[in-house]
Protein backbone atom coordinates (compact mmCIF):
# COMPACT_ATOMS: atom_id res chain seq x y z
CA UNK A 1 128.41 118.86 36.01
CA UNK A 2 131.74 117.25 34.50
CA UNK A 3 131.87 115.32 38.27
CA UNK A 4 128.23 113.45 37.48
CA UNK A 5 129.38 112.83 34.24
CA UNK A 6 132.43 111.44 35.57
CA UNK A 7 130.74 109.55 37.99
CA UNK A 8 128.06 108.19 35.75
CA UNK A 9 130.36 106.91 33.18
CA UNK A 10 132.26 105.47 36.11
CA UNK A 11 129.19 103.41 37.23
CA UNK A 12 128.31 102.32 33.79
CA UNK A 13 131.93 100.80 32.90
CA UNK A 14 131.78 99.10 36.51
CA UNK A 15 128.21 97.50 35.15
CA UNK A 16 130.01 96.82 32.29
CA UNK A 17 132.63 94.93 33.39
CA UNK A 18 130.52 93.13 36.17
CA UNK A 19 128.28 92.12 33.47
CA UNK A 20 131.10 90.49 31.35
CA UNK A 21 132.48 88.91 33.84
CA UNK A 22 129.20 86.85 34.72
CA UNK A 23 128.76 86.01 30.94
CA UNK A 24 128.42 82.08 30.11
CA UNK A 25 131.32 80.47 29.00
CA UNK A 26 130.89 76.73 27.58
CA UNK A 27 132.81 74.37 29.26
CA UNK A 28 135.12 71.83 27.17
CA UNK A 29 132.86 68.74 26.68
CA UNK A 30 134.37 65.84 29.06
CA UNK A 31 136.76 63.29 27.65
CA UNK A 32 134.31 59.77 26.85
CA UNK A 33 135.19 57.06 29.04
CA UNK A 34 137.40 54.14 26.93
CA UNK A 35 135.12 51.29 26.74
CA UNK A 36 136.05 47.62 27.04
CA UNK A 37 139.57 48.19 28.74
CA UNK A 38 139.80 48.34 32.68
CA UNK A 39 142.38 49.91 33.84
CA UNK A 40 145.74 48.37 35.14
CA UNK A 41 145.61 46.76 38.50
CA UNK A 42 141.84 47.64 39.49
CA UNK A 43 140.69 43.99 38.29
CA UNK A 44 139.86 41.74 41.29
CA UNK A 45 141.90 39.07 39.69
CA UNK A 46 143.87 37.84 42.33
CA UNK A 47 142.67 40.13 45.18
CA UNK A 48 140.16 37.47 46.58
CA UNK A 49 141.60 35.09 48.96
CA UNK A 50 140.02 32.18 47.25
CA UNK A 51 141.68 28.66 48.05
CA UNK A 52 143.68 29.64 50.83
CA UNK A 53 143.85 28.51 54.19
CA UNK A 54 143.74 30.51 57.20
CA UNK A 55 146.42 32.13 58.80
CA UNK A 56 146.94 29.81 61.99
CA UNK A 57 149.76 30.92 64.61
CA UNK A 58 150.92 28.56 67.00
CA UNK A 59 151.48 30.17 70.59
């Protein structure tokens, strides 16, 4: 008799646990994105190669 009991509290603190563990926990809300600001050196000022002439080697 005290071994079932044993046993069955066993298996209900198990269930217990296993159930807490798979609980819902809310995430942190993401951080909002900055508006009107690009970042540093991701502008495609300059990156272009507008007005330049073609690399020509002479061989």
């Amino acid at each position: 008799m005290k071994t079932l009991v044993l046993a069955t509290v066993a298996i209900f603190g198990l269930a217990g646990v296993a159930a807490a563990a798979d609980m819902y926990v809310k995430a942190p809300p993401a951080p909002a994105p900055v508006v009107g600001k690009a970042p540093i050196g991701k502008a495609p000022i300059g990156k272009a190669p507008l007005g330049k002439g073609p690399v020509v080697t002479r061989g």
